[in-house]
PDB file of N, CA and C in Angstrom:
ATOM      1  N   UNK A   1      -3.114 -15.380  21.165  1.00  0.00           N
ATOM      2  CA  UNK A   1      -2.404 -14.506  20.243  1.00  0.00           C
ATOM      3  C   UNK A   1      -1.376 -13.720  21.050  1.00  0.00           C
ATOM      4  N   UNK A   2      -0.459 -13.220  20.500  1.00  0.00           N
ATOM      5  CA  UNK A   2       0.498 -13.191  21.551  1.00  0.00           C
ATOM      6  C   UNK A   2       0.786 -11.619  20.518  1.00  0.00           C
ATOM      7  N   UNK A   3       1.955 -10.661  21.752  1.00  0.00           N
ATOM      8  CA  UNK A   3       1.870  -9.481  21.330  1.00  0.00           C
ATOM      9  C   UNK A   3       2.768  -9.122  19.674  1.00  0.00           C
ATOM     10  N   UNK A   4       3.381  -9.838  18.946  1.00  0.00           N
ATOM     11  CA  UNK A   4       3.918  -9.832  17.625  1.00  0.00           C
ATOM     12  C   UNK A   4       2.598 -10.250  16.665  1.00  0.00           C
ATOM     13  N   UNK A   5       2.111 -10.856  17.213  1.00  0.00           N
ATOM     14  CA  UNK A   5       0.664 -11.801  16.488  1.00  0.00           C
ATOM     15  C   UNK A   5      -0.066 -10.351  15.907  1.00  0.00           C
ATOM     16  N   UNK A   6      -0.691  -9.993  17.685  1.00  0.00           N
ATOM     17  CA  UNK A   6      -1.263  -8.961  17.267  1.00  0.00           C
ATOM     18  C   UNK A   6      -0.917  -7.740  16.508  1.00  0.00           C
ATOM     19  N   UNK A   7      -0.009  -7.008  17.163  1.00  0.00           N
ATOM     20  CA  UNK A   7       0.495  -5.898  16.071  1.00  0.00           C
ATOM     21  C   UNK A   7       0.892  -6.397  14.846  1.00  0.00           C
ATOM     22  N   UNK A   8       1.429  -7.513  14.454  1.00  0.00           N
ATOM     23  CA  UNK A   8       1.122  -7.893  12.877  1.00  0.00           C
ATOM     24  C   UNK A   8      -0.401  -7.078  12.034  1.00  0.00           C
ATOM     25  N   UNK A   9      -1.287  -8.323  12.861  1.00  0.00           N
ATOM     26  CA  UNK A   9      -2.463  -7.888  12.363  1.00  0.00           C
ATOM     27  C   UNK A   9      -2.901  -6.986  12.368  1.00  0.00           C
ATOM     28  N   UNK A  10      -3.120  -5.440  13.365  1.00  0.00           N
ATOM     29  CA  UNK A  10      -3.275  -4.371  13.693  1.00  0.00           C
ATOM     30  C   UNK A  10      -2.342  -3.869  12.076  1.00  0.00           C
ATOM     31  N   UNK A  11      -1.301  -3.739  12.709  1.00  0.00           N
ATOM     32  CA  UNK A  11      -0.314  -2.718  11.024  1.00  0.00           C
ATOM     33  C   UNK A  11      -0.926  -3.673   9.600  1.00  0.00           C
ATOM     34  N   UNK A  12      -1.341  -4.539   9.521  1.00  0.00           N
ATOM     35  CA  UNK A  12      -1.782  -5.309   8.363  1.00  0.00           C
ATOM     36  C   UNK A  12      -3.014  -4.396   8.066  1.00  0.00           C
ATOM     37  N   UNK A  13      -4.360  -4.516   9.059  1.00  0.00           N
ATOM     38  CA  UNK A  13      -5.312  -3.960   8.776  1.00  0.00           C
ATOM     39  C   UNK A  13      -5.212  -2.599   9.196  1.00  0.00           C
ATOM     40  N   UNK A  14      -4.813  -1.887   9.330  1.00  0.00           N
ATOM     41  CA  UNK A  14      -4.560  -0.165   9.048  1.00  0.00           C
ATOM     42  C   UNK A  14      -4.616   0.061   7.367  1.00  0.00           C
ATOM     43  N   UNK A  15      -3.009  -0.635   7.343  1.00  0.00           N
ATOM     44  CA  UNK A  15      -2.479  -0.701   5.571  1.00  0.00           C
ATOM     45  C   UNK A  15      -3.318  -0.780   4.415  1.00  0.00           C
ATOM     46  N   UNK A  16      -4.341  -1.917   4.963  1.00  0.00           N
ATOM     47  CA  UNK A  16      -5.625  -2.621   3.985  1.00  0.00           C
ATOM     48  C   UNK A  16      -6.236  -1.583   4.206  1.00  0.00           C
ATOM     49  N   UNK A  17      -7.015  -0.836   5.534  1.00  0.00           N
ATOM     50  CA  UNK A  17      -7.682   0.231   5.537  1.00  0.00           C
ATOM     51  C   UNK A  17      -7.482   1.790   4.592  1.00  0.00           C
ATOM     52  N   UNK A  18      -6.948   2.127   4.932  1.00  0.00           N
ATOM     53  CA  UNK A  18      -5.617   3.027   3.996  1.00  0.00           C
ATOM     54  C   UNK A  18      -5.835   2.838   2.816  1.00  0.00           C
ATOM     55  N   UNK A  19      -5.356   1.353   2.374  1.00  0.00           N
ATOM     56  CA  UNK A  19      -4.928   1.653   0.693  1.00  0.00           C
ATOM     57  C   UNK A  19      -6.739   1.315   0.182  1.00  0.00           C
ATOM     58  N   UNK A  20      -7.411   0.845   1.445  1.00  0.00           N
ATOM     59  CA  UNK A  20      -9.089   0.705   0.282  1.00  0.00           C
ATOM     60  C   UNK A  20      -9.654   1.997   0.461  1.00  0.00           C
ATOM     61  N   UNK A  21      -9.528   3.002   1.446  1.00  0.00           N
ATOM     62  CA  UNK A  21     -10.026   4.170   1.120  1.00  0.00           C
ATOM     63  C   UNK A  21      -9.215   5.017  -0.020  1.00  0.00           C
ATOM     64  N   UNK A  22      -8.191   4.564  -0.248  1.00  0.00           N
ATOM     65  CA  UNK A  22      -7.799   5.420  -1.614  1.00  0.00           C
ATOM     66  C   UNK A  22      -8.068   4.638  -2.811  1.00  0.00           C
ATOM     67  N   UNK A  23      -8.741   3.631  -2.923  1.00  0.00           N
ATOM     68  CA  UNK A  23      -8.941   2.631  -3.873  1.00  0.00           C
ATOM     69  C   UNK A  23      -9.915   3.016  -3.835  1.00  0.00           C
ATOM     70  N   UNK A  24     -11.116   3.127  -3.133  1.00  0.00           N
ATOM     71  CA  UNK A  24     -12.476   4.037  -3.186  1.00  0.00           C
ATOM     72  C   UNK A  24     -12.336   5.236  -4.233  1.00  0.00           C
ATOM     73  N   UNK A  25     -11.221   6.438  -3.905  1.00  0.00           N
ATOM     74  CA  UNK A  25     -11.205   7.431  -4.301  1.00  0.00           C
ATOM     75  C   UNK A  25     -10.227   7.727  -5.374  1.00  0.00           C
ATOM     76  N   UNK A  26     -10.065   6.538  -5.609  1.00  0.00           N
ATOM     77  CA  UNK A  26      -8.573   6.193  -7.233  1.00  0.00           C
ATOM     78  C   UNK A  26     -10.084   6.486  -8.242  1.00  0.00           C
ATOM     79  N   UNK A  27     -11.084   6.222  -8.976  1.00  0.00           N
ATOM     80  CA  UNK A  27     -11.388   6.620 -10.038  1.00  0.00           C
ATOM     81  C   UNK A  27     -11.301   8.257 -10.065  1.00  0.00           C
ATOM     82  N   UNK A  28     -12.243   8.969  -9.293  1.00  0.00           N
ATOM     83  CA  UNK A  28     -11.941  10.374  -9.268  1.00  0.00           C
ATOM     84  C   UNK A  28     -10.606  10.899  -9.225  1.00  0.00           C
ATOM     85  N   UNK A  29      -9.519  10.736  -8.406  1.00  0.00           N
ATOM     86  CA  UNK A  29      -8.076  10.676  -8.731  1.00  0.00           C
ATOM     87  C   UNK A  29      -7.506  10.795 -10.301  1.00  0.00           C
ATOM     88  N   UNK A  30      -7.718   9.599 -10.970  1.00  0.00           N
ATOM     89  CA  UNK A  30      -7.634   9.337 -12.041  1.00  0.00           C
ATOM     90  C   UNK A  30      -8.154  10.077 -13.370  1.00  0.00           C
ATOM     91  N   UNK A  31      -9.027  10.088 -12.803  1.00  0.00           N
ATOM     92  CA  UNK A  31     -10.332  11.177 -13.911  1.00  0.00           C
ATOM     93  C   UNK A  31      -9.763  12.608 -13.764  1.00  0.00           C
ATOM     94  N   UNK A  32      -9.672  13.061 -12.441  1.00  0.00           N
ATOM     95  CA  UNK A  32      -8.971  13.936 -12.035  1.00  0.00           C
ATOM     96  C   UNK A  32      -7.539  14.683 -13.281  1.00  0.00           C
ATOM     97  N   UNK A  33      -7.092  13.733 -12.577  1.00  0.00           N
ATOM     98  CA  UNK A  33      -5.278  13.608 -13.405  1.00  0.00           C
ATOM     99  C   UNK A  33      -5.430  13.415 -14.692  1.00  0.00           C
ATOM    100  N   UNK A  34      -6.183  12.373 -15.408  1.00  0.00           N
ATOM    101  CA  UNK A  34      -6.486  12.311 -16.828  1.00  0.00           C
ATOM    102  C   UNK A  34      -7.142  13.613 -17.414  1.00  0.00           C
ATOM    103  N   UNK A  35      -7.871  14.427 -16.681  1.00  0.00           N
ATOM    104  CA  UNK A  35      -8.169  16.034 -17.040  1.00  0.00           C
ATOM    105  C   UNK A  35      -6.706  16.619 -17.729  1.00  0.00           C
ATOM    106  N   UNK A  36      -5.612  16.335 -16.999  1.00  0.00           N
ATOM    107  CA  UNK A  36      -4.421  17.175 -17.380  1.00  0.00           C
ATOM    108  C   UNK A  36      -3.472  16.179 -18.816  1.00  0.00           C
ATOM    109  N   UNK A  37      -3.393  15.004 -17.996  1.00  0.00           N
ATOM    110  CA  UNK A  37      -2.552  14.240 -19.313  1.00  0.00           C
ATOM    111  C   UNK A  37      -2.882  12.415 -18.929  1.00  0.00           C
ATOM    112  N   UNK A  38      -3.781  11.952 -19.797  1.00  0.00           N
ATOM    113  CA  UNK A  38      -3.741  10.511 -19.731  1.00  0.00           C
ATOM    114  C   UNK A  38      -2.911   9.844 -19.213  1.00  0.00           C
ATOM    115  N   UNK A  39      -1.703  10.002 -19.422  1.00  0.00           N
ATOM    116  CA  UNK A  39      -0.398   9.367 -18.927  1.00  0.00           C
ATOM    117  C   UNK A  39      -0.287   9.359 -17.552  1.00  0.00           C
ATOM    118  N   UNK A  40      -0.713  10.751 -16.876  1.00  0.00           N
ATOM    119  CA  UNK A  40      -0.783  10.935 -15.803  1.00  0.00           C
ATOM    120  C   UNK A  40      -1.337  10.102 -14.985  1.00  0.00           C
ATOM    121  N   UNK A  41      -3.002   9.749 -15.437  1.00  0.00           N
ATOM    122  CA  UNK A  41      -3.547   9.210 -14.404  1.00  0.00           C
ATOM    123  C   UNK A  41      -3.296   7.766 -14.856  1.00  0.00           C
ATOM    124  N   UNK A  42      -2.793   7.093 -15.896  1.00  0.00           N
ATOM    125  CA  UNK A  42      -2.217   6.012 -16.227  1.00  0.00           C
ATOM    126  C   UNK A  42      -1.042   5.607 -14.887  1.00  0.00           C
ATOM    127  N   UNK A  43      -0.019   7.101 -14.873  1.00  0.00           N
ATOM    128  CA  UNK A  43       1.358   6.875 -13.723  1.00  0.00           C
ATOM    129  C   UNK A  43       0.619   6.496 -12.420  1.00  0.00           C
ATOM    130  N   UNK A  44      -0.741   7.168 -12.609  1.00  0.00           N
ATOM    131  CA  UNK A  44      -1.240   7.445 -10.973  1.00  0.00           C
ATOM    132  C   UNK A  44      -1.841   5.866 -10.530  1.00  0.00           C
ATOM    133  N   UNK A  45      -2.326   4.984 -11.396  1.00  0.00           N
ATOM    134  CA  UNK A  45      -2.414   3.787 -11.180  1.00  0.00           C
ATOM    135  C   UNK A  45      -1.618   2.776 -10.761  1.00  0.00           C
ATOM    136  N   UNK A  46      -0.519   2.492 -12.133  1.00  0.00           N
ATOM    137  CA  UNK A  46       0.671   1.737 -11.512  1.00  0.00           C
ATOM    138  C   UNK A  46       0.824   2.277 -10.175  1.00  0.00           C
ATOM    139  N   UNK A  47       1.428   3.571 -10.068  1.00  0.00           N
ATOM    140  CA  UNK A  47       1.963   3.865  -8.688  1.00  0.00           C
ATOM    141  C   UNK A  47       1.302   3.413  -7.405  1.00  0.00           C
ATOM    142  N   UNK A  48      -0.077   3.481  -7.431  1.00  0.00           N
ATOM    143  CA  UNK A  48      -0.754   2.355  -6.294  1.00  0.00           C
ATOM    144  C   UNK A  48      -1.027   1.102  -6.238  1.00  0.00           C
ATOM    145  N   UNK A  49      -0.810   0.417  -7.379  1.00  0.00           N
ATOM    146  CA  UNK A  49      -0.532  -0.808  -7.425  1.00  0.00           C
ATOM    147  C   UNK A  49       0.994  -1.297  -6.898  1.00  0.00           C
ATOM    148  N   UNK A  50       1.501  -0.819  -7.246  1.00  0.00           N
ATOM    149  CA  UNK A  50       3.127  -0.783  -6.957  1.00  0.00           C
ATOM    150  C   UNK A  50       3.242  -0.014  -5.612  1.00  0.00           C
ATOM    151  N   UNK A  51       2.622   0.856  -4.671  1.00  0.00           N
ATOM    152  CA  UNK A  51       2.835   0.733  -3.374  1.00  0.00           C
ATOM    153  C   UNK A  51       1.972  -0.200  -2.678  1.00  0.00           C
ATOM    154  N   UNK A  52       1.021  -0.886  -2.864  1.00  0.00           N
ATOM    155  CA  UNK A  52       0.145  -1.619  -2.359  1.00  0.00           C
ATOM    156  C   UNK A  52       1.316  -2.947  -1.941  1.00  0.00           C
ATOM    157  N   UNK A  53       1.762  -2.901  -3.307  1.00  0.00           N
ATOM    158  CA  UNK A  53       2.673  -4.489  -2.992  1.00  0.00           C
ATOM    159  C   UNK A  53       4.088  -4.147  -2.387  1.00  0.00           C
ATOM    160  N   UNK A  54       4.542  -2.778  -2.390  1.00  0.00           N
ATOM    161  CA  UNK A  54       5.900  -2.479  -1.885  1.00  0.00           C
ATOM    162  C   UNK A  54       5.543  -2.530  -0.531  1.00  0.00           C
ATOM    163  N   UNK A  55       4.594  -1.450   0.258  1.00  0.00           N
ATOM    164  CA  UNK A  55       4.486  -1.473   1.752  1.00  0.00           C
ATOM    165  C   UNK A  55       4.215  -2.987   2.297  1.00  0.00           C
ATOM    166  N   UNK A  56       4.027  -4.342   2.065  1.00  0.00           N
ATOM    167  CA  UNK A  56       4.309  -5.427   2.447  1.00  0.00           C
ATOM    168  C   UNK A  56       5.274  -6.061   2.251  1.00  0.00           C
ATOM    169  N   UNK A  57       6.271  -5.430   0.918  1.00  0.00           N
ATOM    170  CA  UNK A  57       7.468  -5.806   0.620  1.00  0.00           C
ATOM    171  C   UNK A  57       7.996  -5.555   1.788  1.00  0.00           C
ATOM    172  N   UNK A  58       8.381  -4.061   2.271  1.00  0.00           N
ATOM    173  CA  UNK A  58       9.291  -3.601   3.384  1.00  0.00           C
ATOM    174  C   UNK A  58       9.254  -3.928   4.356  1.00  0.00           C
ATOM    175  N   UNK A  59       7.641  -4.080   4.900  1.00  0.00           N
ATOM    176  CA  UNK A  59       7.504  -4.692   5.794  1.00  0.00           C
ATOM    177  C   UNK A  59       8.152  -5.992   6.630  1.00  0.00           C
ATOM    178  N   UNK A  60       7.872  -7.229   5.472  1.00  0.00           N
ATOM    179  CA  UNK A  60       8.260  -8.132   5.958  1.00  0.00           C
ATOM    180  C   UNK A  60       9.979  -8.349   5.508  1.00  0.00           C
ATOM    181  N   UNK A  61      10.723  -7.395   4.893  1.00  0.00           N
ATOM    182  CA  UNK A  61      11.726  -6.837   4.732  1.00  0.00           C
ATOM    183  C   UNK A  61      12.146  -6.497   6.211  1.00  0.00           C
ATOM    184  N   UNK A  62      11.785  -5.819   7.080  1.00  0.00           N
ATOM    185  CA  UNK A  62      12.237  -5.159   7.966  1.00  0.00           C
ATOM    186  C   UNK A  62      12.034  -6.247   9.264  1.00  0.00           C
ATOM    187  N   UNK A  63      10.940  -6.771   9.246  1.00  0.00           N
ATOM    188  CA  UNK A  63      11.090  -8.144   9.872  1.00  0.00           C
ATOM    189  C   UNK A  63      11.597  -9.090  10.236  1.00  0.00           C
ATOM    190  N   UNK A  64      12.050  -9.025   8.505  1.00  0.00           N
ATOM    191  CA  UNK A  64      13.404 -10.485   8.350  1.00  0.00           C
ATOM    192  C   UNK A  64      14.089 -10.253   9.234  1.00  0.00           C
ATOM    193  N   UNK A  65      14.963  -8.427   8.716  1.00  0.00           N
ATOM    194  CA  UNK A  65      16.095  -8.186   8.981  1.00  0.00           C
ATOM    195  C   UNK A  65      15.983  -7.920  10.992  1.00  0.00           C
ATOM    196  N   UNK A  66      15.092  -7.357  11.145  1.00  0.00           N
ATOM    197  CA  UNK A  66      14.614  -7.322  12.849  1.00  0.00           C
ATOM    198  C   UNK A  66      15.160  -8.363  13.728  1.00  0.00           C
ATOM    199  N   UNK A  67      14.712  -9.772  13.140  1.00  0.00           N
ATOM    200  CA  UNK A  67      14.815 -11.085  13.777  1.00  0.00           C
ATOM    201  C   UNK A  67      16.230 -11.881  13.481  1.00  0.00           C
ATOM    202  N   UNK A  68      16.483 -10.782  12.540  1.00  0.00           N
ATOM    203  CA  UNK A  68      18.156 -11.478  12.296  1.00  0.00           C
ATOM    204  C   UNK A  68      18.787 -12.672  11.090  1.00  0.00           C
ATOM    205  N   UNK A  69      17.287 -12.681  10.748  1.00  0.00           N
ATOM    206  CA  UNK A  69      17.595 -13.615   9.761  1.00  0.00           C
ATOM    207  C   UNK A  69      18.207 -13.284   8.514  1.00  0.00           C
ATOM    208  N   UNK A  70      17.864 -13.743   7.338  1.00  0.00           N
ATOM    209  CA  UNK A  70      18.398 -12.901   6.209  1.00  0.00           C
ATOM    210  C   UNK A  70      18.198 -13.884   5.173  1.00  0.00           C
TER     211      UNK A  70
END
């Protein structure tokens, strides 16, 4: 494995780490926020679904553009 290999995988599993401890703590979140306005903890969902898949968007976004490709 060579040193791009690894720090791939390293920033991969941080990210996964990260977004499953707030995936742990998304119902209370939710319940939380739905105390104030349904909608809320409705926004508060999408919104981690939709960074879950953006922070690998950019990622390999920034990659592309790193290596020059496009």
């Amino acid at each position: 494995m060579d040193r791009d290999t690894r720090n791939a995988a390293i920033a991969a599993a941080v990210i996964l780490v990260g977004f499953g401890i707030v995936a742990f703590y998304m119902p209370t979140l939710m319940l939380a926020a739905g105390e104030a306005s349904p909608i809320i903890g409705g926004i508060l969902a999408v919104a981690f679904v939709l960074a879950f898949f953006g922070v690998f968007w950019l990622r390999g976004r920034s990659k592309r553009n790193g290596n020059g490709e496009e």
